[in-house]
C-alpha atoms as a PDB file:
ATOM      1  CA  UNK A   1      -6.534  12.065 -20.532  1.00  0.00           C
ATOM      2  CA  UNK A   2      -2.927  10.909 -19.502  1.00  0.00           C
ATOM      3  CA  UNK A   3      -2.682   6.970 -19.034  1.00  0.00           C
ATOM      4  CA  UNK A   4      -3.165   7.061 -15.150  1.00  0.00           C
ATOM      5  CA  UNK A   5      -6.372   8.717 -15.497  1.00  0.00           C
ATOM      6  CA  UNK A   6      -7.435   6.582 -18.037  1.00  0.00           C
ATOM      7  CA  UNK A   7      -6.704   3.807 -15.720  1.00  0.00           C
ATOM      8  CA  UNK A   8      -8.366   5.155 -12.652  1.00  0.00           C
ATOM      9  CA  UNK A   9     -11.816   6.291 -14.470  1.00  0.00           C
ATOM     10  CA  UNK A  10     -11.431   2.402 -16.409  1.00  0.00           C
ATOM     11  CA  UNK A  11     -11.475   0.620 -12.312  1.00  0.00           C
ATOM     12  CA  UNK A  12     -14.242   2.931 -11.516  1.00  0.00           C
ATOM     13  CA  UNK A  13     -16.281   2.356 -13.951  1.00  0.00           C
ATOM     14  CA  UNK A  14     -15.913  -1.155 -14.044  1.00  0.00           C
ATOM     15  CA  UNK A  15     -16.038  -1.430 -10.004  1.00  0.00           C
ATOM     16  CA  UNK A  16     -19.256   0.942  -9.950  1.00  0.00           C
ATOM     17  CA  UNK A  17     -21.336  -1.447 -12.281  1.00  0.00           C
ATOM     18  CA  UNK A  18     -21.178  -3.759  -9.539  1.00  0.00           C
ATOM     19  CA  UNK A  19     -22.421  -1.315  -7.314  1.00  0.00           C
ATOM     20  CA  UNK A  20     -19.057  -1.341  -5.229  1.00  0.00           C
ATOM     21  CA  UNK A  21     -17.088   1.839  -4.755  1.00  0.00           C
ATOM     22  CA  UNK A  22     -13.152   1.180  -4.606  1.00  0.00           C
ATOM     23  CA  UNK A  23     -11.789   2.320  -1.257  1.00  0.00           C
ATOM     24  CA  UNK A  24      -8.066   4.200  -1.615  1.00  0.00           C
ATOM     25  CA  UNK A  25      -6.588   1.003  -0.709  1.00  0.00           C
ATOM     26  CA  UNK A  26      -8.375  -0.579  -4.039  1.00  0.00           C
ATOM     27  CA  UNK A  27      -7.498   2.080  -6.178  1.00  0.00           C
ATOM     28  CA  UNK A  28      -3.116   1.975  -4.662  1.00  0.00           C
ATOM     29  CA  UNK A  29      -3.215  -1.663  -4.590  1.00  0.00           C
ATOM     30  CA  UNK A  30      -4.471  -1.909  -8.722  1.00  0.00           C
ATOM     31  CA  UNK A  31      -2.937   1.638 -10.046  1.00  0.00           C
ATOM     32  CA  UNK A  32       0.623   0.924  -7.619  1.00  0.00           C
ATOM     33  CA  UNK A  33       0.708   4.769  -7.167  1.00  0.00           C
ATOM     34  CA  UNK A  34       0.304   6.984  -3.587  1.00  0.00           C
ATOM     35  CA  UNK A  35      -2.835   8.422  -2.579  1.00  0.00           C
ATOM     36  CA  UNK A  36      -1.486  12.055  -3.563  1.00  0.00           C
ATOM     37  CA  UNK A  37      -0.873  11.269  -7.142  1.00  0.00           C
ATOM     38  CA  UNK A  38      -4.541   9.626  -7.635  1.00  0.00           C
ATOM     39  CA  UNK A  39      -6.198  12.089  -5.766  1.00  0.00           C
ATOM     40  CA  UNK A  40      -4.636  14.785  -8.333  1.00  0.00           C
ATOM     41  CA  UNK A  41      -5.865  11.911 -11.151  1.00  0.00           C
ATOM     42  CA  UNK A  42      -9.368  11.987  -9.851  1.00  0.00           C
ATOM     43  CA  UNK A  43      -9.535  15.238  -9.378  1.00  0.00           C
ATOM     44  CA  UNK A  44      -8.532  16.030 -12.832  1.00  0.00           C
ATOM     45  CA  UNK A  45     -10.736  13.510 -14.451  1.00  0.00           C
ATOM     46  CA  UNK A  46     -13.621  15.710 -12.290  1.00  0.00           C
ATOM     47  CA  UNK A  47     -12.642  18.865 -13.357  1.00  0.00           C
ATOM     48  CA  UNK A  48     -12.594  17.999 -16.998  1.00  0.00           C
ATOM     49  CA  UNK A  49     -16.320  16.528 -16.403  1.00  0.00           C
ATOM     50  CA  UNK A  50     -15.324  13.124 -17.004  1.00  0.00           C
ATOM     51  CA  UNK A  51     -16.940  11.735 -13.828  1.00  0.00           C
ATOM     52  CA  UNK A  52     -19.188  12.966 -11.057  1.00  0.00           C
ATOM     53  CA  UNK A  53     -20.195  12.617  -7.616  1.00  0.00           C
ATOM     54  CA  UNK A  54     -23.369  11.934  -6.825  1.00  0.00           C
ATOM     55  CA  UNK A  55     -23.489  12.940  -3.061  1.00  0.00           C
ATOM     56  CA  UNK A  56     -27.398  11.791  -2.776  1.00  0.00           C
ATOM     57  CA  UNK A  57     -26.702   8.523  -4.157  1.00  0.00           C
ATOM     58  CA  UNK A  58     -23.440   7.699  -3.012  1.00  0.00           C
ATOM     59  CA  UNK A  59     -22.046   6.718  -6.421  1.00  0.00           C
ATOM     60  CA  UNK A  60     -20.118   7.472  -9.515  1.00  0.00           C
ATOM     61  CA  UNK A  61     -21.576   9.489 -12.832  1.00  0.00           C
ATOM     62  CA  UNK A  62     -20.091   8.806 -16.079  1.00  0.00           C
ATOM     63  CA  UNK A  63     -19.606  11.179 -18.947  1.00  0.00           C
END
């Protein structure tokens, strides 16, 4: 997991426990990358089954 994806999945994590999912604009403002670059982190971080989607409940899964 490079540093930016250990970043990202740390503000999700700690955002989701509050039952509040960061917008883009949350995850730019505290990362200070462009939306490309953490879309490619997030999607990575999926891929390698780190986090999930849950599309029913509208929230983050955690490995």
């Amino acid at each position: 997991m490079t540093d930016l994806e250990r970043k990202l999945y740390r503000i999700i994590y700690n955002m989701s426990r509050f039952r509040k999912n960061p917008t883009m604009e949350d995850l730019k403002r505290k990362t200070g990358k462009n939306e490309e670059t953490i879309r490619k982190a997030v999607k990575n971080l999926v891929s390698h089954k780190e986090l999930t989607w849950d599309k029913d409940k509208k929230e983050w899964s955690f490995k």
